[in-house]
C-alpha atoms as a PDB file:
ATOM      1  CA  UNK A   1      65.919  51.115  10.459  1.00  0.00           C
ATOM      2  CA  UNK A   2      64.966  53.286   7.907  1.00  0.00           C
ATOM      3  CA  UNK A   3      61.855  53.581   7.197  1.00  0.00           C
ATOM      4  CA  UNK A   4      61.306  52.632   3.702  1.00  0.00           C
ATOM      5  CA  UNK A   5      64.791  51.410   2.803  1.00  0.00           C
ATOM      6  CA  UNK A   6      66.871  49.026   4.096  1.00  0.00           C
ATOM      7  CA  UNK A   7      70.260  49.790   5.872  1.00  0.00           C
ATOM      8  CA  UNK A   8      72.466  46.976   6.036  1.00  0.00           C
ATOM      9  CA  UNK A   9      76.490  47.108   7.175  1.00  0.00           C
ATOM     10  CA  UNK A  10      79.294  44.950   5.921  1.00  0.00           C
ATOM     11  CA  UNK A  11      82.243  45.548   8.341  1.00  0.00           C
ATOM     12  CA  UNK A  12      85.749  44.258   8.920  1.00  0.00           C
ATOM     13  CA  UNK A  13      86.042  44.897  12.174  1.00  0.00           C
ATOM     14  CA  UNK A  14      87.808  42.146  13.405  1.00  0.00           C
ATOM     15  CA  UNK A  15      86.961  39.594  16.750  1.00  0.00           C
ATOM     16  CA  UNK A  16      90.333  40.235  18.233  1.00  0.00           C
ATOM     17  CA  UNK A  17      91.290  40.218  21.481  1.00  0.00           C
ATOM     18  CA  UNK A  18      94.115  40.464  23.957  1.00  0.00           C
ATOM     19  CA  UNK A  19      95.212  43.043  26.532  1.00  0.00           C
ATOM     20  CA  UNK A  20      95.843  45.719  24.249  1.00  0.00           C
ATOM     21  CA  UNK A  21      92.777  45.737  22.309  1.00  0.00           C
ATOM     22  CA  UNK A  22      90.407  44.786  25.830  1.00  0.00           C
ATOM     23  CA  UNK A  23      92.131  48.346  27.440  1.00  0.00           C
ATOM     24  CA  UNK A  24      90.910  50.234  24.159  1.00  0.00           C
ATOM     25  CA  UNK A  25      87.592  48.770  24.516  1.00  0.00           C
ATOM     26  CA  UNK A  26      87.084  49.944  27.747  1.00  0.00           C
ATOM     27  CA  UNK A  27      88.798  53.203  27.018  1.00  0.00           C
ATOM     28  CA  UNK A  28      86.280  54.019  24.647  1.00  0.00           C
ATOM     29  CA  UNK A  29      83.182  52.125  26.759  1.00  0.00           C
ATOM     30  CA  UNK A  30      83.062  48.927  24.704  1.00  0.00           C
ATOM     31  CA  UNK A  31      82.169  46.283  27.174  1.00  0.00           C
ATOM     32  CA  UNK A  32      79.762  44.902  25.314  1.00  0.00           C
ATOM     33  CA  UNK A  33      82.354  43.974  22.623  1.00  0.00           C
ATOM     34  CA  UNK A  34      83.824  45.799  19.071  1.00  0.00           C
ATOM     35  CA  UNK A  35      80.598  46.421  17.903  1.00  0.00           C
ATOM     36  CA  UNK A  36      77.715  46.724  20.441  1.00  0.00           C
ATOM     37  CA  UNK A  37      74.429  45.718  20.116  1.00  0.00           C
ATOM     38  CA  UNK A  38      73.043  48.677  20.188  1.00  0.00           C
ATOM     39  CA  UNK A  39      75.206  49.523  16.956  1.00  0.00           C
ATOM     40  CA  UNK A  40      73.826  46.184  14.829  1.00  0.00           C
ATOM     41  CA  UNK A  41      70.121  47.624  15.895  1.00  0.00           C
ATOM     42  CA  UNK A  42      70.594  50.866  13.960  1.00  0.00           C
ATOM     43  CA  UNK A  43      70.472  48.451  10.927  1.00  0.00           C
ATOM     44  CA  UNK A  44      68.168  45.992   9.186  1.00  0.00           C
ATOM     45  CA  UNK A  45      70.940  43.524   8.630  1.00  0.00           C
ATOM     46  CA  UNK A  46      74.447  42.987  10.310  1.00  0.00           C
ATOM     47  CA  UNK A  47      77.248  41.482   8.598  1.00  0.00           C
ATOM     48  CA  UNK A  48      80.501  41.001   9.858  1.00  0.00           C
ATOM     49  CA  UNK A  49      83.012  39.426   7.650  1.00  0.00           C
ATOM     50  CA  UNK A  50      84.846  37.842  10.667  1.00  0.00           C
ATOM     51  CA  UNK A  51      82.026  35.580  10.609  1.00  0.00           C
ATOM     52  CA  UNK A  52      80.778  35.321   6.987  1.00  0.00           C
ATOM     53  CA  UNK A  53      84.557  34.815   6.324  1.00  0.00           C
ATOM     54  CA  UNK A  54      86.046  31.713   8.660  1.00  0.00           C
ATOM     55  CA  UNK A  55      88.351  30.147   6.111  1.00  0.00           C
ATOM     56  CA  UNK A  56      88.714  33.510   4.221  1.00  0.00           C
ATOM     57  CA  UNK A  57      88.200  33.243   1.157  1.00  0.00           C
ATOM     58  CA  UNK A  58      88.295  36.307  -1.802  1.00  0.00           C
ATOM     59  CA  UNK A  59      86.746  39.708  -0.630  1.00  0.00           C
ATOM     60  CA  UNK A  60      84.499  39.837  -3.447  1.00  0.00           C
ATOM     61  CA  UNK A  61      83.053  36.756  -2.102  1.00  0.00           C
ATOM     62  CA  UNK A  62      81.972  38.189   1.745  1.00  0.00           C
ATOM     63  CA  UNK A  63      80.621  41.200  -0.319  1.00  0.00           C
ATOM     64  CA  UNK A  64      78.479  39.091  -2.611  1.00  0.00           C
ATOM     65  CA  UNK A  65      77.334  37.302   0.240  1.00  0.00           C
ATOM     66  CA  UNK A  66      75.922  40.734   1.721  1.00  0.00           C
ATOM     67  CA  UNK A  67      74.725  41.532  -1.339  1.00  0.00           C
ATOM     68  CA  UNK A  68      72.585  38.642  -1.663  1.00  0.00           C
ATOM     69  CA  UNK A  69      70.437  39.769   1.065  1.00  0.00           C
ATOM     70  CA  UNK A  70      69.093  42.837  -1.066  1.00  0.00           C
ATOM     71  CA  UNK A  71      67.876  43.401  -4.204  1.00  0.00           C
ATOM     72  CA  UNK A  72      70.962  44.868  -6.691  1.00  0.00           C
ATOM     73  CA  UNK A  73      68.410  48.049  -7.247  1.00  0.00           C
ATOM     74  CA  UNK A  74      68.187  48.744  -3.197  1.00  0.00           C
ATOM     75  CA  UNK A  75      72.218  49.405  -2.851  1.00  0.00           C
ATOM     76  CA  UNK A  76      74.389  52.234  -2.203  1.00  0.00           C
ATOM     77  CA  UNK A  77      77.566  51.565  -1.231  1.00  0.00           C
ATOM     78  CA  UNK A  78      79.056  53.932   1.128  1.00  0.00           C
ATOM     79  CA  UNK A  79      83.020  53.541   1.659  1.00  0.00           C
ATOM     80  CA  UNK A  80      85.676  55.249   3.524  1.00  0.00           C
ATOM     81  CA  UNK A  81      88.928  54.359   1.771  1.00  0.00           C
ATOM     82  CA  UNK A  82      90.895  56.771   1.637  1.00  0.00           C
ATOM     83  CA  UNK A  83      90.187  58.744   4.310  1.00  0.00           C
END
């Protein structure tokens, strides 16, 4: 995605659904779903914790599980809490 680095996401963008969340989605031109596949192909590796996560265990866990798909060297960790 990059070039020579690799871009990978770790969201927690939830799977939910319902009325509410479906009129959003198309609000904002979601059909496709939360995160569209044209999103996940910006990046060299997608991870969703709704799905690394299904009997949710510790935070630190998903993360590490992310993590394991790079080298520690190759990360930057971008966050936006707080804002």
């Amino acid at each position: 995605a990059a070039g020579s680095h690799n871009v990978i996401t770790l969201t927690n963008v939830s799977r939910t659904s319902g009325r509410r969340i479906l009129i959003q989605r198309n609000f904002l031109g979601w059909t496709d779903g939360v995160i569209s596949d044209k999103v996940k192909a910006m990046f060299d590796d997608f991870c969703d914790k709704s799905t690394l996560d299904a009997h949710n265990k510790a935070r630190s866990c998903r993360s590490l599980t992310a993590c394991m798909r790079i080298k520690p060297r190759e990360a930057v960790l971008l966050d936006d809490i707080g804002l």
